[in-house]
Protein backbone atom coordinates (compact mmCIF):
# COMPACT_ATOMS: atom_id res chain seq x y z
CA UNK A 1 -28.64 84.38 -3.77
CA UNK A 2 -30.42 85.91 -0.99
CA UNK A 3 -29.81 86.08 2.70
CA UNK A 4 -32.26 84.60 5.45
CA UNK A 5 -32.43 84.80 8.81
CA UNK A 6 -34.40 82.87 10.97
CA UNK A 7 -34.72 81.60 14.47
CA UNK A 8 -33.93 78.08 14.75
CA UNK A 9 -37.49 76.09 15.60
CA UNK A 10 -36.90 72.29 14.93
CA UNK A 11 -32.99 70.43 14.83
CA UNK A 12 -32.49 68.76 11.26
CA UNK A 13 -29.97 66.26 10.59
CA UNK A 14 -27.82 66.55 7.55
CA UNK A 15 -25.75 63.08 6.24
CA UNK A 16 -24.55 61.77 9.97
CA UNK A 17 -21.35 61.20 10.44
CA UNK A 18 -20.84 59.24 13.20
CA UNK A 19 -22.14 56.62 15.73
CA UNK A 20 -23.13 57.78 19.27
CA UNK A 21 -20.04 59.16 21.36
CA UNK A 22 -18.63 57.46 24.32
CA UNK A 23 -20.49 55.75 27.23
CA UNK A 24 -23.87 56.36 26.73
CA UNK A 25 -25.40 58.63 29.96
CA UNK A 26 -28.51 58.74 31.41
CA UNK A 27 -30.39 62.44 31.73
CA UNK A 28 -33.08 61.82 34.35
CA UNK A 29 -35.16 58.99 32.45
CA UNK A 30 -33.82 59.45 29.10
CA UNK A 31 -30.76 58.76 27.42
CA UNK A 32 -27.98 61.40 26.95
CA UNK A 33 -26.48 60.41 23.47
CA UNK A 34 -24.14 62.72 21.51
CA UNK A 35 -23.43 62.85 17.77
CA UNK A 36 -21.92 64.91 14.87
CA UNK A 37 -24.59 64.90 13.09
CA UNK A 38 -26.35 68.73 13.04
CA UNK A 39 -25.08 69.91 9.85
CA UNK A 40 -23.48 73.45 8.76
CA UNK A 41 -23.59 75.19 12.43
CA UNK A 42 -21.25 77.98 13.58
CA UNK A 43 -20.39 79.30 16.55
CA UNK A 44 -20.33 82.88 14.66
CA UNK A 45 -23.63 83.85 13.78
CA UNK A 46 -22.95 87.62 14.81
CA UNK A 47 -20.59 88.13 12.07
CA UNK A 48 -23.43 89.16 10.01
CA UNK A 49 -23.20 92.20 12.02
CA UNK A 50 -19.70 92.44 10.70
CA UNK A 51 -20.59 92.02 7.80
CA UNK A 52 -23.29 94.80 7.75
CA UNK A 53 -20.82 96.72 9.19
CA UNK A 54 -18.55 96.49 6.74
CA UNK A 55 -20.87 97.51 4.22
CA UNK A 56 -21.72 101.24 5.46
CA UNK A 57 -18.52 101.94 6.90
CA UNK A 58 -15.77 100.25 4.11
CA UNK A 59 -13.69 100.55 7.07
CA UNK A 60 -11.71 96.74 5.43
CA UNK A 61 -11.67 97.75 1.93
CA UNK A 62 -9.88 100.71 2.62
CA UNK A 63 -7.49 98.88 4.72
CA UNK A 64 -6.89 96.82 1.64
CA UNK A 65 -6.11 99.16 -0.74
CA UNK A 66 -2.95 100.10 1.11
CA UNK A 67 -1.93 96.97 0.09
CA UNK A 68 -0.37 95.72 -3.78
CA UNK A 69 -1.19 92.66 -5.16
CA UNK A 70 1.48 91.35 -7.87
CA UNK A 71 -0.54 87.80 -8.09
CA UNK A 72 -2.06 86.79 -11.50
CA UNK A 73 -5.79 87.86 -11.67
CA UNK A 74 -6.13 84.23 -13.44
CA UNK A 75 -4.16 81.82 -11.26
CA UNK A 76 -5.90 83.47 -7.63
CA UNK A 77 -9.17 81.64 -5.94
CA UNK A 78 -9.28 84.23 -3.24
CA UNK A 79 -9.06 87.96 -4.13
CA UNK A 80 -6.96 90.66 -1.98
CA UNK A 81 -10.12 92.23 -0.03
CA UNK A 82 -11.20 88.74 0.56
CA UNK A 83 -8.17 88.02 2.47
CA UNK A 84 -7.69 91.05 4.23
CA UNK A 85 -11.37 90.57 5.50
CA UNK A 86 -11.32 87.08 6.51
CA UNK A 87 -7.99 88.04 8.14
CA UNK A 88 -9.67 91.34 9.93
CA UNK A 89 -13.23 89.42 10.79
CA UNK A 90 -11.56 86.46 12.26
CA UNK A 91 -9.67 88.53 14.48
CA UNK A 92 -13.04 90.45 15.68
CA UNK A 93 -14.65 86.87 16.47
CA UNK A 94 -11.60 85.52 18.05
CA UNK A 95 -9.30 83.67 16.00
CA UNK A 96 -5.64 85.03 16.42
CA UNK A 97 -3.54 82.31 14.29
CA UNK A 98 -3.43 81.43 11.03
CA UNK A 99 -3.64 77.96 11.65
CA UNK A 100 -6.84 78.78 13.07
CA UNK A 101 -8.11 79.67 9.10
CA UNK A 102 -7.35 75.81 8.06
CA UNK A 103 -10.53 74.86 10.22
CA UNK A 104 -12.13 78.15 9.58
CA UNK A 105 -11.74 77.78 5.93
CA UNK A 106 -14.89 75.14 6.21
CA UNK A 107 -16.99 77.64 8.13
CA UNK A 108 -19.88 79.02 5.81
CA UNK A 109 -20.49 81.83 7.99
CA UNK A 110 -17.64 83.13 7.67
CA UNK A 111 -17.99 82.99 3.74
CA UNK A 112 -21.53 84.52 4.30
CA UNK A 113 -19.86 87.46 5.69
CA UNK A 114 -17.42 88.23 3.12
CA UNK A 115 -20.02 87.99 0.59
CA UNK A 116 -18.92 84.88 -1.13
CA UNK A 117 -21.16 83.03 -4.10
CA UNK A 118 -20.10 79.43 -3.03
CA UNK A 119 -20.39 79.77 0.85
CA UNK A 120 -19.70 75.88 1.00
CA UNK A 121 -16.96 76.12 -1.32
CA UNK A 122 -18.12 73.44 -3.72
CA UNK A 123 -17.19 75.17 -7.36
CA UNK A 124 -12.96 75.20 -6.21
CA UNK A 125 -11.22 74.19 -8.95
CA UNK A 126 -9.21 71.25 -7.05
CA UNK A 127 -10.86 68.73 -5.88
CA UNK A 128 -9.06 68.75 -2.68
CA UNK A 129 -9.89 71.84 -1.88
CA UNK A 130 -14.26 71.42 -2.39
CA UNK A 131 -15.53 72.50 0.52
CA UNK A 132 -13.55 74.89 2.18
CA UNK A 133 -15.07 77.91 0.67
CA UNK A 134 -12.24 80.33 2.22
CA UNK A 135 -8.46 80.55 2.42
CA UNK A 136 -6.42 78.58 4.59
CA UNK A 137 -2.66 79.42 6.66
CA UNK A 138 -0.75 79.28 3.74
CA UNK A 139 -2.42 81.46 1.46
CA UNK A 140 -2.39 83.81 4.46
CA UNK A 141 1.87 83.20 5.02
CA UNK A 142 1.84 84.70 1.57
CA UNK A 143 0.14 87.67 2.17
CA UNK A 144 2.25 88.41 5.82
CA UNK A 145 5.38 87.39 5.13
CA UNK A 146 5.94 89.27 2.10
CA UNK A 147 8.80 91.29 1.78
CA UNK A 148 8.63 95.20 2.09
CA UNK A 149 11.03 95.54 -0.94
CA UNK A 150 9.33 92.67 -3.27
CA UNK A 151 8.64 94.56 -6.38
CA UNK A 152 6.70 91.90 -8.56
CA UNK A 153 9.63 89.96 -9.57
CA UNK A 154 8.59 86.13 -10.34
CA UNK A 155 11.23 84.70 -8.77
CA UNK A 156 13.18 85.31 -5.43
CA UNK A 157 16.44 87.64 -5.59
CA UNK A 158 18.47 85.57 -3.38
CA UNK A 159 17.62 81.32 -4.07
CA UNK A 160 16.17 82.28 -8.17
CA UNK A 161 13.05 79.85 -6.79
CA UNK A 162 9.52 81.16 -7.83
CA UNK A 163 8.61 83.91 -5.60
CA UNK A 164 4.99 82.85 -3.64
CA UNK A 165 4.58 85.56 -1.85
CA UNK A 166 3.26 88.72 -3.60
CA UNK A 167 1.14 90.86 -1.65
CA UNK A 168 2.95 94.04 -0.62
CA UNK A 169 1.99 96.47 2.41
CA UNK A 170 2.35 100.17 2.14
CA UNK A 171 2.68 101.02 5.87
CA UNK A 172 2.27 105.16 5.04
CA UNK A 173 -0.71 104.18 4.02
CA UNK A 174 -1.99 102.59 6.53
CA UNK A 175 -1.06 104.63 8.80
CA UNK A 176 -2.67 107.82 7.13
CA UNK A 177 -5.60 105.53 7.00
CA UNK A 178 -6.12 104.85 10.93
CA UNK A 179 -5.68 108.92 10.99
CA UNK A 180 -8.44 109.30 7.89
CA UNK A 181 -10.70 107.14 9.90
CA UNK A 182 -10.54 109.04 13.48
CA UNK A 183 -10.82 112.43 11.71
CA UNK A 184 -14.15 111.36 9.73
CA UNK A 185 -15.57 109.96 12.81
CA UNK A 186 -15.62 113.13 14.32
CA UNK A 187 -17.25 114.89 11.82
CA UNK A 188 -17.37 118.80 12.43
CA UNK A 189 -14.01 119.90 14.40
CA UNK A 190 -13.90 119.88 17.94
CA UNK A 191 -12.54 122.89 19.63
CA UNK A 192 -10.04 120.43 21.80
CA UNK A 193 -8.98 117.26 21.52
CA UNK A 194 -6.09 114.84 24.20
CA UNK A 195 -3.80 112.48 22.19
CA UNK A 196 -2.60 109.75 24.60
CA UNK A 197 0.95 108.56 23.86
CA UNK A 198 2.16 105.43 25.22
CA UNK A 199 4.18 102.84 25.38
CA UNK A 200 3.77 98.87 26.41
CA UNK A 201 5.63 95.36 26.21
CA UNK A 202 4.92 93.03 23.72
CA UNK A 203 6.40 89.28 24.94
CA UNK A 204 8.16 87.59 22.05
CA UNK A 205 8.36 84.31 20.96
CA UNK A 206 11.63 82.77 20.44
CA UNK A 207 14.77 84.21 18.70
CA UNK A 208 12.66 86.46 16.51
CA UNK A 209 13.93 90.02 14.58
CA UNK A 210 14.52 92.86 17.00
CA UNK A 211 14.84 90.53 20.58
CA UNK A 212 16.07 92.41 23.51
CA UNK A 213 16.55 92.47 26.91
CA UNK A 214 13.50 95.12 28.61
CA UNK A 215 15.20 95.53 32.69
CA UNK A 216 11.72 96.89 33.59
CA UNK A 217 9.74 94.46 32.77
CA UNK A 218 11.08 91.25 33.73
CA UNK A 219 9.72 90.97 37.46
CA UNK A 220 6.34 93.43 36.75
CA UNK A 221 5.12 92.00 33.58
CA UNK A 222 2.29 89.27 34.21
CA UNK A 223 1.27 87.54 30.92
CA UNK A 224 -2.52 87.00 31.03
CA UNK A 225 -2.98 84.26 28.35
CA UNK A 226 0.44 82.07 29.02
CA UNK A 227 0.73 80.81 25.89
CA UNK A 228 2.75 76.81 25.93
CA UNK A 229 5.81 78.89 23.20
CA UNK A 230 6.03 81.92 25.34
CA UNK A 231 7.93 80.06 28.01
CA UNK A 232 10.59 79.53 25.14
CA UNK A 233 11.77 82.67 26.09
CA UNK A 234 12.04 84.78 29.37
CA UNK A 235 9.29 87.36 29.66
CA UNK A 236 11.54 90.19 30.51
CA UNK A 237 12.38 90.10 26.19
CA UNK A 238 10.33 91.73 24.29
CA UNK A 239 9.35 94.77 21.54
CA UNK A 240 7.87 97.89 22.80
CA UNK A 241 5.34 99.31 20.95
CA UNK A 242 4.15 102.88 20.79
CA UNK A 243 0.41 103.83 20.59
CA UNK A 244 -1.08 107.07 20.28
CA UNK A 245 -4.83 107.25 20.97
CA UNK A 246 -7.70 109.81 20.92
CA UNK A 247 -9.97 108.78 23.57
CA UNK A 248 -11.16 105.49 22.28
CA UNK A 249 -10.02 106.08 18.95
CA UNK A 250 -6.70 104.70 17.24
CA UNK A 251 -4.72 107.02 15.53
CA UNK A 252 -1.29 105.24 15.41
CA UNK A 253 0.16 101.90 16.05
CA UNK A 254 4.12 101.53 15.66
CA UNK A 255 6.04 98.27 16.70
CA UNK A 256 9.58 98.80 18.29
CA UNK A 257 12.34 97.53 19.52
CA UNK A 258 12.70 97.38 23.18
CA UNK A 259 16.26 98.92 23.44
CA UNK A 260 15.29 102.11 23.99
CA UNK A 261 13.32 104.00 26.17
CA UNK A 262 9.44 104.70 25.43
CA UNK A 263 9.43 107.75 24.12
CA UNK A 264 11.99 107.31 21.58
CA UNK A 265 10.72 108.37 17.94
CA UNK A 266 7.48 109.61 19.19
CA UNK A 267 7.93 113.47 17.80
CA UNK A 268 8.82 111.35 14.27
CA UNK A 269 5.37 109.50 15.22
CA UNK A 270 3.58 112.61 16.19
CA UNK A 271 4.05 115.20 13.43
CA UNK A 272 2.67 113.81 10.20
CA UNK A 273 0.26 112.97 12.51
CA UNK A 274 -0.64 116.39 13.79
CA UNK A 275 0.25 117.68 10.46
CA UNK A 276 -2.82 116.02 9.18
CA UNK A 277 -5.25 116.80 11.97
CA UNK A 278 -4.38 120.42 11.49
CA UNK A 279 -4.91 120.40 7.78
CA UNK A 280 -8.80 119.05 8.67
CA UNK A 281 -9.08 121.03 11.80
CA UNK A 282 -6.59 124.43 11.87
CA UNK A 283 -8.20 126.00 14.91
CA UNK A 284 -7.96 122.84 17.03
CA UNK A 285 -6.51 122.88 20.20
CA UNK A 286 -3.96 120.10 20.93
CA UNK A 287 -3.11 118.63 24.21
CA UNK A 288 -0.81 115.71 24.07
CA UNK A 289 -0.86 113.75 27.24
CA UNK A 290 1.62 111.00 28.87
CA UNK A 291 3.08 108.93 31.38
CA UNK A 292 6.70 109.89 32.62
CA UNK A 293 8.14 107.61 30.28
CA UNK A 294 7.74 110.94 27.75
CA UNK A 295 8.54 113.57 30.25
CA UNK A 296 12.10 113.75 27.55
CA UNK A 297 13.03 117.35 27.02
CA UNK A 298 12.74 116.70 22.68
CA UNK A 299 9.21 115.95 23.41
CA UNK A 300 8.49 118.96 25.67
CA UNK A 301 10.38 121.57 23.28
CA UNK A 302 8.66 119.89 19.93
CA UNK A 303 5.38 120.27 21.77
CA UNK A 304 5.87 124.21 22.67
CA UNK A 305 7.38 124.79 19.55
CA UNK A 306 4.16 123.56 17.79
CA UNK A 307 1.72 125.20 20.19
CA UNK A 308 0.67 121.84 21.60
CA UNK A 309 -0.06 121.74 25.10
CA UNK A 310 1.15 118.60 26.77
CA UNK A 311 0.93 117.14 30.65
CA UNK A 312 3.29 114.19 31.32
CA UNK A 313 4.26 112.15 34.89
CA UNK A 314 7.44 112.92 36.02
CA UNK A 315 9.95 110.85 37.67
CA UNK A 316 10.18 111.67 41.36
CA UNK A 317 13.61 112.29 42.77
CA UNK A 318 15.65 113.55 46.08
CA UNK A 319 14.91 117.85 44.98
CA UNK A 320 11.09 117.22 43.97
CA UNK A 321 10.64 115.17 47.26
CA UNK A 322 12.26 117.81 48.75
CA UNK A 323 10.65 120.58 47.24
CA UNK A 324 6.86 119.08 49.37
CA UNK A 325 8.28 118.23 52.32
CA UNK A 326 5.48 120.73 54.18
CA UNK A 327 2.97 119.22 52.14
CA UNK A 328 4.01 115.16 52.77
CA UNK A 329 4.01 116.56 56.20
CA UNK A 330 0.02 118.43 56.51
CA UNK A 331 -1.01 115.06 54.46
CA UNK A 332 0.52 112.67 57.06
CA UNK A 333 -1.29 115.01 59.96
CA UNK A 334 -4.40 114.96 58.42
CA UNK A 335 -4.15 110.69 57.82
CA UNK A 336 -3.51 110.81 61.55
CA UNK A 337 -6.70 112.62 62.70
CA UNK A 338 -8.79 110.87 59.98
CA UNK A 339 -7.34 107.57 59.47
CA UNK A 340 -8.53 108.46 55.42
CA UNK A 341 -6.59 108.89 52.95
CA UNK A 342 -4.94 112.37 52.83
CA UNK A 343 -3.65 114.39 49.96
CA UNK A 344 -2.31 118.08 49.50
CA UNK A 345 -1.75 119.56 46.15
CA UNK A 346 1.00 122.30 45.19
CA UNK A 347 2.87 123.72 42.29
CA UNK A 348 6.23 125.05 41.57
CA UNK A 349 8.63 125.74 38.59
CA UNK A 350 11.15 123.78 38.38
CA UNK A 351 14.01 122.86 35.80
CA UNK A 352 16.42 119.67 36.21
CA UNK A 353 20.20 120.40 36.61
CA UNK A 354 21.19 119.74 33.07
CA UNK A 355 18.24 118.18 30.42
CA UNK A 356 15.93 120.78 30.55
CA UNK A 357 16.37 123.76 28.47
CA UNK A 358 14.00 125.86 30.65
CA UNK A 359 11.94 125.76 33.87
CA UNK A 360 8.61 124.40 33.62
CA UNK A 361 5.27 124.01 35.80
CA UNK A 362 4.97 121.34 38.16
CA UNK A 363 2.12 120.30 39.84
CA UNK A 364 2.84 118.04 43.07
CA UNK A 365 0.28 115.60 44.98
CA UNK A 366 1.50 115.26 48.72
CA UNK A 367 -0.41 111.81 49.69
CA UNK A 368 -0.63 109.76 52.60
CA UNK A 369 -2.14 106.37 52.60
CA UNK A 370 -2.55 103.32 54.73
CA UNK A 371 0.78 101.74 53.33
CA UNK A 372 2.85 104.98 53.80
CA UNK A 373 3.53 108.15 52.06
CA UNK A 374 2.97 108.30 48.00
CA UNK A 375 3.91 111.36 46.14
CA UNK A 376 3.31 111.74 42.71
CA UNK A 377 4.83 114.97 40.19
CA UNK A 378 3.07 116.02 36.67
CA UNK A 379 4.91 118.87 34.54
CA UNK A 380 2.40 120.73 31.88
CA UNK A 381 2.66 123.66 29.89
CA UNK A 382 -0.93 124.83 30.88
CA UNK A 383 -1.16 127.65 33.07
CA UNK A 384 -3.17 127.50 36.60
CA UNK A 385 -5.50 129.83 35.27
CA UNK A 386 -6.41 127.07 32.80
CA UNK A 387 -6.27 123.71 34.96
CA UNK A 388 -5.59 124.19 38.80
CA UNK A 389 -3.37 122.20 40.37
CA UNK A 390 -5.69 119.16 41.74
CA UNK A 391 -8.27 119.31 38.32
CA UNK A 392 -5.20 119.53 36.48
CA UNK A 393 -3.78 115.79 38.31
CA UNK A 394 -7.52 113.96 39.38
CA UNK A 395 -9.14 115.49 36.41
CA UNK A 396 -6.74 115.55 33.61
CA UNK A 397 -3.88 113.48 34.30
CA UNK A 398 -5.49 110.72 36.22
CA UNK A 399 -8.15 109.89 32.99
CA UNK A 400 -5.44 107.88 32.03
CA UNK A 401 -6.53 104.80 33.57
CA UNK A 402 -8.94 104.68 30.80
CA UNK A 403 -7.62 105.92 27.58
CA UNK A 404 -5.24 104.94 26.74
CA UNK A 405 -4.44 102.16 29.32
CA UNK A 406 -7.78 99.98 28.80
CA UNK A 407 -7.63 100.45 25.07
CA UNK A 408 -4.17 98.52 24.87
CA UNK A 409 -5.43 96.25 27.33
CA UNK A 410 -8.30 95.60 24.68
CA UNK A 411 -5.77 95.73 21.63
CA UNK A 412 -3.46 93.36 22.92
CA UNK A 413 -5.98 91.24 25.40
CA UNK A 414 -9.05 91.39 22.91
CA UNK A 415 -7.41 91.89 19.48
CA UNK A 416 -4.11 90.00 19.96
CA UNK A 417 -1.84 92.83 19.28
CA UNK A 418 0.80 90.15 20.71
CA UNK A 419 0.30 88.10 18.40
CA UNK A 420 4.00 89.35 17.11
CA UNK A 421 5.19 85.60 16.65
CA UNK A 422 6.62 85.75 12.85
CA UNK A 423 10.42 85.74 12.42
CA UNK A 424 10.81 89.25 11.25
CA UNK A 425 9.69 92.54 12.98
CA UNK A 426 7.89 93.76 9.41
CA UNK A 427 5.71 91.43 9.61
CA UNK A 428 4.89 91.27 13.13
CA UNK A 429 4.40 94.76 12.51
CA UNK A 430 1.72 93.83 9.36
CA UNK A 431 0.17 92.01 12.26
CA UNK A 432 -0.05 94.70 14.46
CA UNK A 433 -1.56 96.32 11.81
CA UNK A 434 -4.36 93.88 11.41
CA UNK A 435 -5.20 93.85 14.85
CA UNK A 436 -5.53 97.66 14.76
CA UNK A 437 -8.02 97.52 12.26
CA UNK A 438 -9.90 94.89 14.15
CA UNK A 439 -9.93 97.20 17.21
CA UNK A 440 -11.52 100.20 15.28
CA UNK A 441 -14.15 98.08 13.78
CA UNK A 442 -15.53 97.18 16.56
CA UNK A 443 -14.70 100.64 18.08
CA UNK A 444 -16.84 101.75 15.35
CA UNK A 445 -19.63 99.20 16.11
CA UNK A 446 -19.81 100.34 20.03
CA UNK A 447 -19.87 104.27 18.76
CA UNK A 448 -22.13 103.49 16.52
CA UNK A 449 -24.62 100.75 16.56
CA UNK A 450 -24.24 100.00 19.91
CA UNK A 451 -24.77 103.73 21.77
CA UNK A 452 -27.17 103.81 23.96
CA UNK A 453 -27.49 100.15 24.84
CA UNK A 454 -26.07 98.10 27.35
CA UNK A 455 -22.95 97.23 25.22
CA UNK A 456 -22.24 101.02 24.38
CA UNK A 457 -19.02 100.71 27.14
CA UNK A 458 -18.49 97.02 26.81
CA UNK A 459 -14.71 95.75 25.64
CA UNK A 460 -14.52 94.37 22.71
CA UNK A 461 -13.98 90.82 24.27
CA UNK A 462 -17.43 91.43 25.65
CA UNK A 463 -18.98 92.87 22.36
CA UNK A 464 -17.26 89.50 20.95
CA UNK A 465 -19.46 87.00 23.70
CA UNK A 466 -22.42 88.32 23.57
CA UNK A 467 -23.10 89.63 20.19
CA UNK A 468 -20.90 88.22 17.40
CA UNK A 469 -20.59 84.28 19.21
CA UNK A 470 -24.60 82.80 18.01
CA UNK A 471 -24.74 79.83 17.36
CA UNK A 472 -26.54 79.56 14.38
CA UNK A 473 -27.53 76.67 11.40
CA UNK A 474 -27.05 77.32 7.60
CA UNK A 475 -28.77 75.89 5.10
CA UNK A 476 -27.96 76.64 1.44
CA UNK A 477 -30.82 76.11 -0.96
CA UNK A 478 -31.43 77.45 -4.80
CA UNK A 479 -32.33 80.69 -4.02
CA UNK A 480 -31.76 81.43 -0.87
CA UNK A 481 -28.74 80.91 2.44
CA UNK A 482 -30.58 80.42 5.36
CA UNK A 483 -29.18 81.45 8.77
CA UNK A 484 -30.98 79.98 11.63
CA UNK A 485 -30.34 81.72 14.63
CA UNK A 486 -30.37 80.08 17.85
CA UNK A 487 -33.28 80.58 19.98
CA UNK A 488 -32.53 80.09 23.28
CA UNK A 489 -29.78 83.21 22.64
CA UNK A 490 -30.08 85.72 25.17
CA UNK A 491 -29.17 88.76 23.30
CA UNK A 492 -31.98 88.30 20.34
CA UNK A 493 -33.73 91.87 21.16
CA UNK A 494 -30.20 93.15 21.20
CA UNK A 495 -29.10 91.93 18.04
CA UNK A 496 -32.14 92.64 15.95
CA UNK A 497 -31.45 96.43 17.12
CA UNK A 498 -28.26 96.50 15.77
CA UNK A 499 -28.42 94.70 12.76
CA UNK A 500 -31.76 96.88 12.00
CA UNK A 501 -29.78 99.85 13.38
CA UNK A 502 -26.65 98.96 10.44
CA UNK A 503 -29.71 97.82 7.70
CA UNK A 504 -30.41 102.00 7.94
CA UNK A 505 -27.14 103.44 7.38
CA UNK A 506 -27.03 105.86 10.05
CA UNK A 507 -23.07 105.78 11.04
CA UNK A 508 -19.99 107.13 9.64
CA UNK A 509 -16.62 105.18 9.94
């Protein structure tokens, strides 16, 4: 069956449903009158660029092969990758809950983009399920909420009921997979490359696996979509996952419980990572960057043990205040004669009284600003000769802000990493997983496709609005699906370019 797209010229009605809506209106002389009666449209039109996507990059399928299906080939409507896709692209276009795939289900375009024969679902072998061409939330409860340890028994250890849910993660896989994907991105070895290690909350739900009581967070942490069940419990529990990012790129993903501090684990995270970066790359050079939340004395030693270099925020306290007490002092003089912000940089070696094995290089920012003094303290293993002391903080330290701080802001904002509302922490973490695969899709898209236009440093929210949300018509004939894009959509010139851009192949996961 071929694929058609073409601007939509002329509405067509298909079977109305309905009467006119409400109180009919009056629109300067004519009448206003709603109805449900335009057919197959979608609000997703742009997921043929998903789609396309998909196809040079394989990005999904490989995701899905880290999983094991134990469901009979003969008795299954919707195949593994088909599930894993829908799961992946409905993320990308906005859909965080499962419930949202009963509705979704009925959505051609969706079924366009996962390459299905019967986009309208017609040839379903129940009756009641014609016309919903795609899985719905319960098909999808079996392949989350499978257990880690099922190992294709038919029935359930415990009750000796059928067991439903088959579909079995392998989470070494995966995350060797986000790894795979990063390193093939780059293509020929850099001569440097920052990891970005950090940490974030992750509101619960309820009483779910792994609940606990974060101190830190419960007066700081603002919640930017409330959600009606997140006032079921107070914001200051939640899990605390770990991320570890290379530039824009997602290398690892961990969920964790928030009962310990945030870098706990992260050398166990870090070396098969850097294990398998070195095996690609041997003659990289590694510099492993953080907030002071990893400034931990394990971390530190692991790091110069390895040959990594590493620059991490550190706490301030009574002897580092006390240590640029000439410098808070020049910085407050100069604020005086210039009413501007003032700072003064300096460096030292220092050692704390009993965690540190050794002393280590500190580089101190004396600041003064309108609301008082503000110092700040970074300790690194690189020597001035390599970064002085203000590139080293402004330069180095202070890029930050944007990897990886916006990233999780995108994951969890734009990809609904906090979506962690199942009852056990293996499966919220299966969603986590999901939602990291969504982010570097369309990671790949704005590397990719989308370089050099004005989307090439849009979030992925923003990549969502304006490319992947057409509205569009569908029309399903013998030969042919028809997708009639909107033409009043602003981004047409866009779109074409990226779609023609995917058509040629020229990108690499």
């Amino acid at each position: 069956m071929g694929l058609v797209i073409t601007p939509l010229q002329t509405s067509r009605q298909f079977n109305p449903l309905v009467q006119p809506l409400g109180t009919l209106q009056k629109l300067g002389g004519r009448e206003l009158v709603w109805r449900f009666d335009g057919g197959d449209i979608t609000s997703d039109g742009g997921a043929l660029v998903l789609k396309k996507l998909e196809e040079r990059t394989g990005i999904v399928r490989r995701f899905a092969a880290c999983f094991e299906d134990y469901r009979s080939v003969k008795q299954i409507e919707h195949p593994l990758l088909d599930l894993i896709m829908q799961r992946v692209f409905g993320l990308a276009l906005g859909y965080e809950d499962l419930n949202d795939h009963d509705e979704l289900r009925r959505d051609p375009m969706l079924a366009v983009a996962l390459g299905k024969d019967d986009v309208k679902g017609e040839q379903r072998r129940r009756k009641q399920d014609r016309g919903k061409a795609l899985a719905g939330k319960s098909t999808f409860n079996r392949l989350e909420l499978t257990s880690p340890d099922y190992d294709g028994s038919p029935r359930q250890k415990e009750a000796n009921k059928p067991e439903t849910k088959k579909i079995v993660a392998d989470p070494e896989s995966i995350d060797a997979l986000l790894v795979d994907l990063f390193l093939e991105a780059r293509g020929q070895a850099p001569e440097q490359i920052i990891l970005d290690v950090d940490a974030t909350d992750d509101l619960i739900y309820g009483k779910q696996e792994g609940r606990f009581y974060h101190g830190y967070y419960k007066e700081v942490t603002f919640c930017f979509r409330i959600l009606p069940e997140r006032w079921l419990c107070p914001k200051d529990y939640c899990y605390l996952p770990l991320y570890v990012f290379c530039g824009e790129q997602l290398l690892c993903s961990r969920l964790r419980r928030s009962n310990t501090e945030a870098s706990a684990d992260s050398v166990e995270e870090l070396e098969p990572l850097v294990a398998r970066i070195r095996q690609c790359w041997p003659a990289v050079k590694i510099w492993l960057r953080g907030d002071s939340g990893f400034c931990r004395e394990n971390l530190m030693a692991w790091c110069e043990s390895e040959g990594i270099d590493y620059v991490f925020g550190l706490a301030q306290n009574a002897r580092l205040k006390k240590q640029i007490e000439a410098q808070m002092t020049q910085a407050a003089e100069q604020y005086q004669q210039t009413q501007a912000a003032a700072r003064v940089f300096t460096e030292f070696l220092y050692a704390t009284e009993k965690t540190w094995s050794r002393e280590r290089r500190v580089v101190a920012k004396a600041e003064q600003l309108d609301k008082g003094a503000n110092p700040r303290f970074v300790v690194t293993s690189l020597s001035a000769e390599q970064k002085p002391a203000q590139e080293l903080y402004e330069k180095v330290y202070c890029a930050r802000g944007e990897c990886p701080e916006n990233r999780i802001k995108e994951q969890q904002l734009d990809l609904f990493a906090d979506r962690t509302s199942t009852g056990k922490m293996w499966s919220n973490q299966l969603r986590l997983y999901f939602s990291s695969i969504g982010y570097v899709l369309l990671q790949t898209l704005r590397r990719t496709a989308l370089a050099g236009t004005e989307l090439e440093k849009a979030q992925c929210g923003t990549i969502r609005l304006k490319l992947l949300k057409i509205g569009a018509q569908i029309r399903v004939t013998v030969r042919k699906v028809w997708v009639s894009l909107s033409e009043s959509y602003p981004y047409a010139t866009l779109f074409a370019r990226v779609l023609a851009h995917l058509e040629a192949g020229c990108i690499s996961p």
